[in-house]
PDB file of N, CA and C in Angstrom:
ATOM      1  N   UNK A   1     -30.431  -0.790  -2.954  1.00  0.00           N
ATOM      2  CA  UNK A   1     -31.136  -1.818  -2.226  1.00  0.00           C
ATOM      3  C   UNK A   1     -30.119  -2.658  -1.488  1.00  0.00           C
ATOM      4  N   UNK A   2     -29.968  -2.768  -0.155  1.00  0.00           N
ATOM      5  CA  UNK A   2     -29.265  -3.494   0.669  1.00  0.00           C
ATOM      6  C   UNK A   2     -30.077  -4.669   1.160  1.00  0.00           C
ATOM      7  N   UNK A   3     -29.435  -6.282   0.874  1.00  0.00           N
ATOM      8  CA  UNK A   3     -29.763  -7.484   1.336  1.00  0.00           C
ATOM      9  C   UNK A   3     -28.774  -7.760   2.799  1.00  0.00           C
ATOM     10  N   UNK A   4     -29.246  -8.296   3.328  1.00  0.00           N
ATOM     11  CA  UNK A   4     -28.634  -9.368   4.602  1.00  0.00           C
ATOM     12  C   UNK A   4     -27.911 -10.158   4.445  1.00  0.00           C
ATOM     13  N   UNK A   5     -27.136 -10.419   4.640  1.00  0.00           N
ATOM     14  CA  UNK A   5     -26.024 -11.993   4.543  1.00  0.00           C
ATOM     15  C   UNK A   5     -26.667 -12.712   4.842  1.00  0.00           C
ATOM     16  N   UNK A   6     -27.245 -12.851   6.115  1.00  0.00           N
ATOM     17  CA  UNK A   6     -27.325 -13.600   7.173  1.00  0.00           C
ATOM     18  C   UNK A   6     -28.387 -13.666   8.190  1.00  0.00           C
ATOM     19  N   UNK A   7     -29.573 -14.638   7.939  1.00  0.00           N
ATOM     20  CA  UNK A   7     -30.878 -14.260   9.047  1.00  0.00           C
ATOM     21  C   UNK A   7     -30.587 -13.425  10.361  1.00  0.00           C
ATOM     22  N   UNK A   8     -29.180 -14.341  10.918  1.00  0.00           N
ATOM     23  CA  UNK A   8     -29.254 -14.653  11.942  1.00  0.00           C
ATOM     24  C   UNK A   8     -28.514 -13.139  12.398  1.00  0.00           C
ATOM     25  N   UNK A   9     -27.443 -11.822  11.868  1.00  0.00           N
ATOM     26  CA  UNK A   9     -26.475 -10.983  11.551  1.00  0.00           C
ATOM     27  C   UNK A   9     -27.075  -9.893  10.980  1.00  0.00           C
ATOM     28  N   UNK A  10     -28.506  -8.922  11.462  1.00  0.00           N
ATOM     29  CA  UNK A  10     -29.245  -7.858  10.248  1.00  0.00           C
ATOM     30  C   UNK A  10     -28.006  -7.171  10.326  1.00  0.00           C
ATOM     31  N   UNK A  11     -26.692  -6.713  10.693  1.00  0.00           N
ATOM     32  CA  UNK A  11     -25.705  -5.259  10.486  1.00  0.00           C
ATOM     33  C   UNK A  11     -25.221  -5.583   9.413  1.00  0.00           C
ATOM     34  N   UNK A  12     -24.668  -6.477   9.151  1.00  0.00           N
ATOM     35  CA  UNK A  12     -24.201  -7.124   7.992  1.00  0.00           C
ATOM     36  C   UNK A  12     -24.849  -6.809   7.055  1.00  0.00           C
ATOM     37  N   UNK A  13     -24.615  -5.725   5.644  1.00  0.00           N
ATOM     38  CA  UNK A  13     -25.669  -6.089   4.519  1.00  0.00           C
ATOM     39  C   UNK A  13     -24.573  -5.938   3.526  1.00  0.00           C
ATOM     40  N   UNK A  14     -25.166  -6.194   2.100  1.00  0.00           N
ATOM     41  CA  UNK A  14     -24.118  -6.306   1.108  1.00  0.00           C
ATOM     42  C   UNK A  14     -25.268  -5.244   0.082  1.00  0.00           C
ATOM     43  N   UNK A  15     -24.741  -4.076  -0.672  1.00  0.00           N
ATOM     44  CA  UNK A  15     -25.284  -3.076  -1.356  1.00  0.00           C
ATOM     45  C   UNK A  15     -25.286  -3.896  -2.588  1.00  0.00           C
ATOM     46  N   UNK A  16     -26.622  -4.216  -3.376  1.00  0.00           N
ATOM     47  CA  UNK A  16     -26.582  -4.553  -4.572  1.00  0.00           C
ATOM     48  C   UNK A  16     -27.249  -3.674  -5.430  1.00  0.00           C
ATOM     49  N   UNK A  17     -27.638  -2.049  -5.246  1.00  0.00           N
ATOM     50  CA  UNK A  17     -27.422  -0.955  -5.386  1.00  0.00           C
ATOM     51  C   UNK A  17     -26.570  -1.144  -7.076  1.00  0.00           C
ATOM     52  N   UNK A  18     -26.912  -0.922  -8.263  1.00  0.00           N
ATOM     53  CA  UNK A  18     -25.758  -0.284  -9.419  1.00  0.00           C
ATOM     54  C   UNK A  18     -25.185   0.837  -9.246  1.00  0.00           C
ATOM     55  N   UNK A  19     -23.797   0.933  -9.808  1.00  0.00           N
ATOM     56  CA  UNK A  19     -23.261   2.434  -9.574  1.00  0.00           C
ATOM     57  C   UNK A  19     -23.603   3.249 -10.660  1.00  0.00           C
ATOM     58  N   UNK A  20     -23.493   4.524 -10.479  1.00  0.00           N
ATOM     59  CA  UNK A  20     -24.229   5.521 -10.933  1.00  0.00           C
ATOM     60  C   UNK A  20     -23.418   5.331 -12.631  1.00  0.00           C
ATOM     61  N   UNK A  21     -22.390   5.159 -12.796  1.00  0.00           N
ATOM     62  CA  UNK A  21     -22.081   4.925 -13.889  1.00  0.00           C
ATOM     63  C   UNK A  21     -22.554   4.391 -14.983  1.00  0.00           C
ATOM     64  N   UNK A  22     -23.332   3.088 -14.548  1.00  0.00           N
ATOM     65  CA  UNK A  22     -23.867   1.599 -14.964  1.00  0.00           C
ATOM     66  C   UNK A  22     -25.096   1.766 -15.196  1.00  0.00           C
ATOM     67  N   UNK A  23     -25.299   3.101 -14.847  1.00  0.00           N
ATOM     68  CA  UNK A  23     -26.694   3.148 -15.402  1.00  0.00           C
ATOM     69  C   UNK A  23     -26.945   4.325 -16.500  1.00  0.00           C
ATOM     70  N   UNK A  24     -26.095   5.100 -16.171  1.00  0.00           N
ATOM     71  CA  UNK A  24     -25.868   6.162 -17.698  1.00  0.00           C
ATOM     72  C   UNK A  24     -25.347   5.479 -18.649  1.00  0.00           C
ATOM     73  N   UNK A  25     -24.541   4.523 -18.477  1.00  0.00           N
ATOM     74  CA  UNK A  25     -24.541   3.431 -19.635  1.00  0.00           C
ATOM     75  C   UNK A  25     -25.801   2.907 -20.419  1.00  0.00           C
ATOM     76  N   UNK A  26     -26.568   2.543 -19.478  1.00  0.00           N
ATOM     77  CA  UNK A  26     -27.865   1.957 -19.959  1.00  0.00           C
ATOM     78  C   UNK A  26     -29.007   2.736 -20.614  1.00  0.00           C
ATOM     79  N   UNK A  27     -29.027   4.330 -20.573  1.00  0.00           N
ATOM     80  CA  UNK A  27     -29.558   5.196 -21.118  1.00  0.00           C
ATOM     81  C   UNK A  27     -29.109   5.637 -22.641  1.00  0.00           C
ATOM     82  N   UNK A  28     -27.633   5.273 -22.572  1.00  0.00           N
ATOM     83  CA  UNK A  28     -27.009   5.497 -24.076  1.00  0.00           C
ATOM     84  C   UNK A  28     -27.649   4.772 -25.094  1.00  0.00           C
ATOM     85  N   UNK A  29     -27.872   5.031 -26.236  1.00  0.00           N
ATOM     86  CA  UNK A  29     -28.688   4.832 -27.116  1.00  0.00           C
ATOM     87  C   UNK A  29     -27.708   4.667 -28.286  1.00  0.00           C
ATOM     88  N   UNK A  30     -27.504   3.400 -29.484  1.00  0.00           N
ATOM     89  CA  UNK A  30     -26.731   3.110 -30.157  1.00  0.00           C
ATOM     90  C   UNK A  30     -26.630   4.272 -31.244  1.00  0.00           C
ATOM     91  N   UNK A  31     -25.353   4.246 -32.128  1.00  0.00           N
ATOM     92  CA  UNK A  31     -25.340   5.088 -33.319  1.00  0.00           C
ATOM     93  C   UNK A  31     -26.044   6.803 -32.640  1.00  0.00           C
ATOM     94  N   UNK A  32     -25.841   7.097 -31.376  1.00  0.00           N
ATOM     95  CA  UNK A  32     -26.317   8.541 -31.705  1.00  0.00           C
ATOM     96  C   UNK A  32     -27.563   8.652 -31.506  1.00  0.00           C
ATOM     97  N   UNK A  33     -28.576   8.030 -31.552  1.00  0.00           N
ATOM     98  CA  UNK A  33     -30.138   7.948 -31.446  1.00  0.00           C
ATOM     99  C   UNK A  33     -30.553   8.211 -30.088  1.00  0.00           C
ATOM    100  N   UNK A  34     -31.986   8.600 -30.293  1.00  0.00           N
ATOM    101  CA  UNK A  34     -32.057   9.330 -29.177  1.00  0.00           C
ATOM    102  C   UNK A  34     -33.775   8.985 -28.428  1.00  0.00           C
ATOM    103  N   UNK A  35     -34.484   9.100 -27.580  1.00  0.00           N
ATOM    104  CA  UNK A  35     -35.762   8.282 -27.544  1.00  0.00           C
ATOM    105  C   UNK A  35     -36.642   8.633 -28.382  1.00  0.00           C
ATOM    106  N   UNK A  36     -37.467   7.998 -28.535  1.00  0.00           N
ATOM    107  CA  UNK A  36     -38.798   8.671 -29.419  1.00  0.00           C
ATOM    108  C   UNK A  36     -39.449   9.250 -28.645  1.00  0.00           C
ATOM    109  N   UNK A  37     -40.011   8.600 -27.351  1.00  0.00           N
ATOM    110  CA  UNK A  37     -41.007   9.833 -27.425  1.00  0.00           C
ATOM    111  C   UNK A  37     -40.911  10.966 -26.166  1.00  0.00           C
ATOM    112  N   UNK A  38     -40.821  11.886 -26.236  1.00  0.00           N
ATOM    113  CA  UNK A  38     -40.044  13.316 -25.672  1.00  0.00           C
ATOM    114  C   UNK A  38     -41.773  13.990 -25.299  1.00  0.00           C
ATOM    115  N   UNK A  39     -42.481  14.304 -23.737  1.00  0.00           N
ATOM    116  CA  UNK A  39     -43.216  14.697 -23.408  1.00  0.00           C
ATOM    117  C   UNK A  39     -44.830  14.245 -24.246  1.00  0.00           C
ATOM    118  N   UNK A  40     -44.237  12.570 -24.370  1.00  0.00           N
ATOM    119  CA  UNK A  40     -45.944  11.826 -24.463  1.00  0.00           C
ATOM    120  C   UNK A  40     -45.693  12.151 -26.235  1.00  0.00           C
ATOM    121  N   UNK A  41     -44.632  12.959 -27.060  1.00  0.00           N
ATOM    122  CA  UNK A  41     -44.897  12.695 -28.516  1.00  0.00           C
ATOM    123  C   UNK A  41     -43.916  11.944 -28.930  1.00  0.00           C
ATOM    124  N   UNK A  42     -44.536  11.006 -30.161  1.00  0.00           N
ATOM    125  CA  UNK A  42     -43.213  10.369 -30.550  1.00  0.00           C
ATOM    126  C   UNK A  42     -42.493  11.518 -31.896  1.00  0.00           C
ATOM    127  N   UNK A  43     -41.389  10.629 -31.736  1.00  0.00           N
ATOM    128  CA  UNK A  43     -40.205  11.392 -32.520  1.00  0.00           C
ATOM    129  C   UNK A  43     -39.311  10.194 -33.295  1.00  0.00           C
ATOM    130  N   UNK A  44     -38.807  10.810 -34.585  1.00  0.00           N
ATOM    131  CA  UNK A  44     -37.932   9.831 -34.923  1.00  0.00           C
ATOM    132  C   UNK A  44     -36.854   9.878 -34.226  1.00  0.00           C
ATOM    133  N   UNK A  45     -36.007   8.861 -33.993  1.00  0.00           N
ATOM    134  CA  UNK A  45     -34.777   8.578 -33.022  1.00  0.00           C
ATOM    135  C   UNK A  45     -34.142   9.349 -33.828  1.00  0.00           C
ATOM    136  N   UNK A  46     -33.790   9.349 -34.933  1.00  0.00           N
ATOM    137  CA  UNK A  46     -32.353   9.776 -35.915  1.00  0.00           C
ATOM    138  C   UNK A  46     -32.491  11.525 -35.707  1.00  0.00           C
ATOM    139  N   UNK A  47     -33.447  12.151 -36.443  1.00  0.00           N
ATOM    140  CA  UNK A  47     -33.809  13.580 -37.211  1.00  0.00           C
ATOM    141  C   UNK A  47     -34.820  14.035 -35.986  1.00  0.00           C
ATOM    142  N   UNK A  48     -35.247  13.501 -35.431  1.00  0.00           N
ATOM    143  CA  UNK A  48     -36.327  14.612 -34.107  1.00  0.00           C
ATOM    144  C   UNK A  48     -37.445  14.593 -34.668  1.00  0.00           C
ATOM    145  N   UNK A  49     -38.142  14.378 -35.945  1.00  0.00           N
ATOM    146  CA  UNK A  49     -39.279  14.774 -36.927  1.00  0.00           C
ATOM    147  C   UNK A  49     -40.103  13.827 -35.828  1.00  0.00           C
ATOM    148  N   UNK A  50     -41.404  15.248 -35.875  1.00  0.00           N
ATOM    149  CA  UNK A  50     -42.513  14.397 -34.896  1.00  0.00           C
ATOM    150  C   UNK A  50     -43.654  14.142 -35.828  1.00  0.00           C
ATOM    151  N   UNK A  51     -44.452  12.995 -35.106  1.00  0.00           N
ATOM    152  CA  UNK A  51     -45.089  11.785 -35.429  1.00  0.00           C
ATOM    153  C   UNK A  51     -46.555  12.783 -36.378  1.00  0.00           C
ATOM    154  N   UNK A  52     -46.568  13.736 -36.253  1.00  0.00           N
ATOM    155  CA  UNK A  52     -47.448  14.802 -37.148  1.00  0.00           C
ATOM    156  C   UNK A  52     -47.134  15.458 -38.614  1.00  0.00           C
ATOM    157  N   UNK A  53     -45.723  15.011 -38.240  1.00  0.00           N
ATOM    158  CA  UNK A  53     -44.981  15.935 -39.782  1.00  0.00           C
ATOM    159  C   UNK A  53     -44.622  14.743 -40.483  1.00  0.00           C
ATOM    160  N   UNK A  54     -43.910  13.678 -39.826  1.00  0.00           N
ATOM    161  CA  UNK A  54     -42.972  12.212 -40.004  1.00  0.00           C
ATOM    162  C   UNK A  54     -44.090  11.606 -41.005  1.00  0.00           C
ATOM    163  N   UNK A  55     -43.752  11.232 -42.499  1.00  0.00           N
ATOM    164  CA  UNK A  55     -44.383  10.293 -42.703  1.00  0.00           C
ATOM    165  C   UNK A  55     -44.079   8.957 -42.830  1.00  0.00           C
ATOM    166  N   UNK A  56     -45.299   7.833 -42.519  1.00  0.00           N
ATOM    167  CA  UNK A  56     -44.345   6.759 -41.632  1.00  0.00           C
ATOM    168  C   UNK A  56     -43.737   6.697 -40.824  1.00  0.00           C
ATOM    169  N   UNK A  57     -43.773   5.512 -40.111  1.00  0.00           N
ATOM    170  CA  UNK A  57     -42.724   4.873 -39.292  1.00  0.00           C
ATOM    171  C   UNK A  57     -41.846   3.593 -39.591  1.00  0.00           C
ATOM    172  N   UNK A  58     -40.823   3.479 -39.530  1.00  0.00           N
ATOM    173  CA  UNK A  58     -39.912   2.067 -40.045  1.00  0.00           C
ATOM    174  C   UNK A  58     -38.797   1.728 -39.137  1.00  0.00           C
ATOM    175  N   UNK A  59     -38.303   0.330 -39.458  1.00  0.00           N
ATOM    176  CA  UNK A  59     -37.688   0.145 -38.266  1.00  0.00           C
ATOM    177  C   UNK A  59     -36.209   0.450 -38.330  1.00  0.00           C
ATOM    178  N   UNK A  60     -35.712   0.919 -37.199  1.00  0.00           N
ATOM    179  CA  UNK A  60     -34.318   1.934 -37.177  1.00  0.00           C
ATOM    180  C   UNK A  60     -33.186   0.895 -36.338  1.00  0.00           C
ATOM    181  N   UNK A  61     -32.204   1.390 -35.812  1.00  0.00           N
ATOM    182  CA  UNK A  61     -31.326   0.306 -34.722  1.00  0.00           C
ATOM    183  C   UNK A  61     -31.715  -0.186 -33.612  1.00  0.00           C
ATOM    184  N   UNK A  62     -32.856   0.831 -32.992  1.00  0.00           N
ATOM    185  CA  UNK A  62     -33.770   0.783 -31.591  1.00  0.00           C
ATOM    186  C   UNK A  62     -34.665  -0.641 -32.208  1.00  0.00           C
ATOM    187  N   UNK A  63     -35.327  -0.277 -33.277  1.00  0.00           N
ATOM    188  CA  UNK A  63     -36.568  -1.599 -33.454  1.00  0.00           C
ATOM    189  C   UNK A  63     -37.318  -1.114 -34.268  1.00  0.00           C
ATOM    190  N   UNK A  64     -38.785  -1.647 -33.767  1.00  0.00           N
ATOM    191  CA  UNK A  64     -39.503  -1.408 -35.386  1.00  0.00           C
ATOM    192  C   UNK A  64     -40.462  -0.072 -35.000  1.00  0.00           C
ATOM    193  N   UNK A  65     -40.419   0.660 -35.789  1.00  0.00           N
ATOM    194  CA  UNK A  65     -41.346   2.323 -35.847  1.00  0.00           C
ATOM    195  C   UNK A  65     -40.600   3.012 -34.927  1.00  0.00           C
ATOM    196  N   UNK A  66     -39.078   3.141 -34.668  1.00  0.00           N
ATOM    197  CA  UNK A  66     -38.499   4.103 -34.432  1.00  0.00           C
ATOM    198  C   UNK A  66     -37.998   5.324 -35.259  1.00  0.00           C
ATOM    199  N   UNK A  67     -37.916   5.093 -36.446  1.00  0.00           N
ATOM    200  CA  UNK A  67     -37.316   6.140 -37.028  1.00  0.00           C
ATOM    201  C   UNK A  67     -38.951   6.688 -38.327  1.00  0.00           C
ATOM    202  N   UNK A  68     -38.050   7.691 -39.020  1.00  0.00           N
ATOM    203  CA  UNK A  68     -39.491   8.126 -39.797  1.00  0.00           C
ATOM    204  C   UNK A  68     -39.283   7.444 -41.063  1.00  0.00           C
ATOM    205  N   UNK A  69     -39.697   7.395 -42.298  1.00  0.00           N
ATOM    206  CA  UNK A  69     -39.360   7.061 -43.295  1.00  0.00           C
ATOM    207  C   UNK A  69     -38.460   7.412 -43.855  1.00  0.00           C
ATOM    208  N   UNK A  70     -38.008   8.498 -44.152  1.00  0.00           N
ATOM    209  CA  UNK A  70     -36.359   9.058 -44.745  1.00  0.00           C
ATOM    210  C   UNK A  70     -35.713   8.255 -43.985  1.00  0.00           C
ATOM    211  N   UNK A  71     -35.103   8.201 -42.615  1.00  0.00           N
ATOM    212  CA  UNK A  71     -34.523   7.613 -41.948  1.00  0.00           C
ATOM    213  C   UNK A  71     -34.492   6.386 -41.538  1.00  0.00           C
ATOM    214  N   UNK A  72     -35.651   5.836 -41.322  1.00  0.00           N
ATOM    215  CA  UNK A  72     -35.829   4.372 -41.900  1.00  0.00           C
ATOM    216  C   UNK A  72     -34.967   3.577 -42.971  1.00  0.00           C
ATOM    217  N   UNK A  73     -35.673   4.240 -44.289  1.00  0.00           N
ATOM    218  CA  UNK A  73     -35.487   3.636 -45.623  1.00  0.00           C
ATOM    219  C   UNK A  73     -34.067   4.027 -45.782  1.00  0.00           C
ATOM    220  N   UNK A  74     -32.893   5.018 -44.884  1.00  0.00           N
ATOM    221  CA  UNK A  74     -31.574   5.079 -45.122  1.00  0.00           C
ATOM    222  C   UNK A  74     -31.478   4.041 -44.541  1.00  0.00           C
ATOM    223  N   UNK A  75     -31.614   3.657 -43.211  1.00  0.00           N
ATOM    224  CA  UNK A  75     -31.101   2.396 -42.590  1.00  0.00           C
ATOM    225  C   UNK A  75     -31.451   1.284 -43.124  1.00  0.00           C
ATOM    226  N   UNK A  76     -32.108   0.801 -43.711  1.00  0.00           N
ATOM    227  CA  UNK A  76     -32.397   0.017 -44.351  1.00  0.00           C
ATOM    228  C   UNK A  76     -31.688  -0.359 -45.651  1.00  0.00           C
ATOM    229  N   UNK A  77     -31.275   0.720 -46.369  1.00  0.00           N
ATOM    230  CA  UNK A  77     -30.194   0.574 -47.467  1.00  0.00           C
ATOM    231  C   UNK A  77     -28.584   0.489 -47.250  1.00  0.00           C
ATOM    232  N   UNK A  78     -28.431   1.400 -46.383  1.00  0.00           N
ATOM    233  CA  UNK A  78     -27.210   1.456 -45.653  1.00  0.00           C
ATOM    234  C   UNK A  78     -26.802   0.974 -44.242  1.00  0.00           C
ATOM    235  N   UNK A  79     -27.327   0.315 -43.508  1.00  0.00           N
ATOM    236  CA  UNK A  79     -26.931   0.113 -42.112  1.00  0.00           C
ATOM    237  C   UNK A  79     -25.982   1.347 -41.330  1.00  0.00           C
ATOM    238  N   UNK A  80     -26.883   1.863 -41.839  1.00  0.00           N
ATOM    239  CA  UNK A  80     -25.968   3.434 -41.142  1.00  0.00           C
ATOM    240  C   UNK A  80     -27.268   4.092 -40.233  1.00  0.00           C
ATOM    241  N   UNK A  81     -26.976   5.598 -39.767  1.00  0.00           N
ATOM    242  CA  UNK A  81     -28.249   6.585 -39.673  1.00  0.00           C
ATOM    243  C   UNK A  81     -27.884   7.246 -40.624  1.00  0.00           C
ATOM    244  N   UNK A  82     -28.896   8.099 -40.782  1.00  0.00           N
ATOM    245  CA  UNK A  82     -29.074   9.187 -42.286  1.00  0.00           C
ATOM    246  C   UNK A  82     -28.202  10.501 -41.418  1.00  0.00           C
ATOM    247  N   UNK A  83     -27.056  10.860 -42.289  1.00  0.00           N
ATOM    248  CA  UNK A  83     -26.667  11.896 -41.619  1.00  0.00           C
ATOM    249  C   UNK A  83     -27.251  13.126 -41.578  1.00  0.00           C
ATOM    250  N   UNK A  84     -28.033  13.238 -40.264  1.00  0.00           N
ATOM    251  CA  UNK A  84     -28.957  14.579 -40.439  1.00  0.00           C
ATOM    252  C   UNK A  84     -28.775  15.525 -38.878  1.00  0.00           C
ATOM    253  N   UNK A  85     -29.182  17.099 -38.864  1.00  0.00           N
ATOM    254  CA  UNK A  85     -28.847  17.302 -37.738  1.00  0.00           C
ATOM    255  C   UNK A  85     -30.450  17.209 -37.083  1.00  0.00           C
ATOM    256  N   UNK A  86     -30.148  16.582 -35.467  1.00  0.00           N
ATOM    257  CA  UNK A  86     -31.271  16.203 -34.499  1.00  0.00           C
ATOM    258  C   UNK A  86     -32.020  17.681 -34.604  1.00  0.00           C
ATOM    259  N   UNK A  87     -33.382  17.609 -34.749  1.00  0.00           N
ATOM    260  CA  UNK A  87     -34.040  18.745 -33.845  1.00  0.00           C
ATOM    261  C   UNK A  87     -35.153  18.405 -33.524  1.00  0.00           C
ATOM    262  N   UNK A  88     -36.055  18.646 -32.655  1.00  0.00           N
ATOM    263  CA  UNK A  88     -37.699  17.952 -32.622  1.00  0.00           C
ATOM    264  C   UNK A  88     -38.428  19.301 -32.714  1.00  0.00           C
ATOM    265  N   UNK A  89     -37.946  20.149 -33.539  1.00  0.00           N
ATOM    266  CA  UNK A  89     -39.010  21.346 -33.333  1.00  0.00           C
ATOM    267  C   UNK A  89     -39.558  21.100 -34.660  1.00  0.00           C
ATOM    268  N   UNK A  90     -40.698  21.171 -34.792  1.00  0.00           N
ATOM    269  CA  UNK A  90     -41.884  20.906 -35.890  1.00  0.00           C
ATOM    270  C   UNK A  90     -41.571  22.295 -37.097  1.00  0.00           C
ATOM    271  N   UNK A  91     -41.377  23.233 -36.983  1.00  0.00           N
ATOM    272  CA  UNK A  91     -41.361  24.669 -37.406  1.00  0.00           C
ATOM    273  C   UNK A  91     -40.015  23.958 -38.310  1.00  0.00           C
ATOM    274  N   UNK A  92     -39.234  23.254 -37.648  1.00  0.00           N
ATOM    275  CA  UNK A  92     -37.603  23.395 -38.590  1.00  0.00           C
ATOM    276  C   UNK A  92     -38.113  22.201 -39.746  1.00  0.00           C
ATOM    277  N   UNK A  93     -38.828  20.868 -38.995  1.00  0.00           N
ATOM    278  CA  UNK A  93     -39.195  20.059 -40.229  1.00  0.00           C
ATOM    279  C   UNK A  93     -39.834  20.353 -41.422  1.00  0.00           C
ATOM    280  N   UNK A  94     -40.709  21.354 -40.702  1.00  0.00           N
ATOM    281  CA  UNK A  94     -42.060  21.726 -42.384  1.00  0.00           C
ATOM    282  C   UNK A  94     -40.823  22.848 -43.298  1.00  0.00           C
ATOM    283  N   UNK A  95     -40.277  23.786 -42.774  1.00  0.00           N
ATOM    284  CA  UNK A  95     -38.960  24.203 -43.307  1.00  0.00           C
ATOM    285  C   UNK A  95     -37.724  23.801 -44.335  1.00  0.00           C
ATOM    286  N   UNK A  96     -37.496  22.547 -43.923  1.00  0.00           N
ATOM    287  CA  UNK A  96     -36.423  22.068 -44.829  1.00  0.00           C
ATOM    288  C   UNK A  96     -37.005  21.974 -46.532  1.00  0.00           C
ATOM    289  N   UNK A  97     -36.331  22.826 -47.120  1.00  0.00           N
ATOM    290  CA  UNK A  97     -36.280  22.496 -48.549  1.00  0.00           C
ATOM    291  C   UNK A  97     -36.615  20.996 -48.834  1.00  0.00           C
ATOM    292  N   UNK A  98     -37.695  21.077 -50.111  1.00  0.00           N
ATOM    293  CA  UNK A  98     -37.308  19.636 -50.327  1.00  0.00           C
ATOM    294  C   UNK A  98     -36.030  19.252 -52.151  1.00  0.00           C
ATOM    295  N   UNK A  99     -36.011  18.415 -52.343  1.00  0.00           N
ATOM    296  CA  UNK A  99     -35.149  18.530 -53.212  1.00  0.00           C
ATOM    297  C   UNK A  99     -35.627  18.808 -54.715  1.00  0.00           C
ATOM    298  N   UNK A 100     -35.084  19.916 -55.158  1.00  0.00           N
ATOM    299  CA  UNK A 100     -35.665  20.608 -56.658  1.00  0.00           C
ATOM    300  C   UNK A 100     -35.545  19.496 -57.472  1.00  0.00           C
ATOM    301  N   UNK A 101     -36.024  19.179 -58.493  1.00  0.00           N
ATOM    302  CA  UNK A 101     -35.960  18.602 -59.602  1.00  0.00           C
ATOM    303  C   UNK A 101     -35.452  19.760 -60.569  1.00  0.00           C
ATOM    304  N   UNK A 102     -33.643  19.457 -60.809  1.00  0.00           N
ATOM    305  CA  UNK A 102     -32.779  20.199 -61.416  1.00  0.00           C
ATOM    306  C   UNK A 102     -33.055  20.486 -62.832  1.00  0.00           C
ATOM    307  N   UNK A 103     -33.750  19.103 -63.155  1.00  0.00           N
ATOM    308  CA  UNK A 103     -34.060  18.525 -65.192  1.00  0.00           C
ATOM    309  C   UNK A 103     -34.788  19.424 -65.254  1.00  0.00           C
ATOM    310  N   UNK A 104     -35.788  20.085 -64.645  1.00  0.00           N
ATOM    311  CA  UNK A 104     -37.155  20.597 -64.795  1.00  0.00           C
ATOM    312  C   UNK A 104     -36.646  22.160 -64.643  1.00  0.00           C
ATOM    313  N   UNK A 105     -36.007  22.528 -63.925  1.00  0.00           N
ATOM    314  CA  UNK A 105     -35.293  23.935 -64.154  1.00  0.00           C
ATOM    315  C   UNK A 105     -34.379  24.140 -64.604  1.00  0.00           C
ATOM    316  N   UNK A 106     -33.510  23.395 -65.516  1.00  0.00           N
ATOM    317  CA  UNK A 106     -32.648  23.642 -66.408  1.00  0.00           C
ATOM    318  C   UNK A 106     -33.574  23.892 -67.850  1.00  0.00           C
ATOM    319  N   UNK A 107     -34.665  23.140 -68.068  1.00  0.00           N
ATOM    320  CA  UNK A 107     -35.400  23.120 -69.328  1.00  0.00           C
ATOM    321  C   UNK A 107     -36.068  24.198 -69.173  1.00  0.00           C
ATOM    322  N   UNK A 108     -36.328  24.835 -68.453  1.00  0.00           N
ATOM    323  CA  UNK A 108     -37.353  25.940 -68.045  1.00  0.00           C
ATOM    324  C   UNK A 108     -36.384  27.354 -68.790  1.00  0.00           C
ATOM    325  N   UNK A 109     -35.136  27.491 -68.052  1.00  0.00           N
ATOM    326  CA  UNK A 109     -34.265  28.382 -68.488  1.00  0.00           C
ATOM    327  C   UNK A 109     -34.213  28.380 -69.961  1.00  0.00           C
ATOM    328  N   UNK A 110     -33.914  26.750 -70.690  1.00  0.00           N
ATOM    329  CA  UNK A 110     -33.937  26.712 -72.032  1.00  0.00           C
ATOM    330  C   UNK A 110     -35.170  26.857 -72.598  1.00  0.00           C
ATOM    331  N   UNK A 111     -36.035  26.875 -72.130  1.00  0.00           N
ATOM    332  CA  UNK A 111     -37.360  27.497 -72.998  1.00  0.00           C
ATOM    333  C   UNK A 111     -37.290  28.748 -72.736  1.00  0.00           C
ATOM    334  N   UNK A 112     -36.887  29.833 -71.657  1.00  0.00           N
ATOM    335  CA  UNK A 112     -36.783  31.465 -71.177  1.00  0.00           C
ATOM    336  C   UNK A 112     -36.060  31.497 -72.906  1.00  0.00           C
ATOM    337  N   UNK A 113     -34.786  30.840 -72.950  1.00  0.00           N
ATOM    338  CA  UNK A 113     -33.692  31.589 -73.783  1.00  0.00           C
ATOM    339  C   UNK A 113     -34.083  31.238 -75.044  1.00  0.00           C
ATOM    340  N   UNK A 114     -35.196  31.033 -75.380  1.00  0.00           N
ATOM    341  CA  UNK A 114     -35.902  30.668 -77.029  1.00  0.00           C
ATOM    342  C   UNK A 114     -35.787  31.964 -77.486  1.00  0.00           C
TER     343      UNK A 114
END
């Protein structure tokens, strides 16, 4: 966008135009995070988990109902992000293992070996 100096002088203008730099700055997103919502769905900023799989929403470095609950409730304990790798494909979220309860299959073995 170019202004005028000068009523009286239109050749004269001064570019107050940002440089292209200054604005890929402004797209960067703190800690690594990334937007939520990617073609009209939201997503957690941290992990990609979409708003169908994600349970909850809580508030992340962006603000409030950016991240999902895992990721949330890390930031919230830690002022960190949850170290996880980004993906927004739905297929990889329902996928991830969740975490065994070890007590419960160690006792299992010790009842096998009766």
């Amino acid at each position: 966008m170019s202004v005028p100096l000068s009523q009286d002088n239109g050749s004269s203008m001064v570019n107050l135009a940002k440089p292209a730099n200054e604005i890929e700055k402004e797209k960067e997103l703190p800690d690594g995070q990334r937007p939520n919502f990617i073609k009209g769905i939201w997503h957690c900023s941290n992990c990609g988990c979409p708003e169908g799989i994600a349970i909850g929403r809580r508030k992340g470095p962006l603000g409030d109902k950016t991240q999902c609950g895992k990721c949330g409730k890390f930031w919230h304990r830690h002022r960190r992000s949850r170290p996880v790798v980004y993906n927004t494909d739905p297929e990889y979220h329902l996928g991830l293992p969740t975490e065994p309860n070890t007590a419960t299959a160690d006792q299992d073995e010790a009842c096998d070996n009766w």
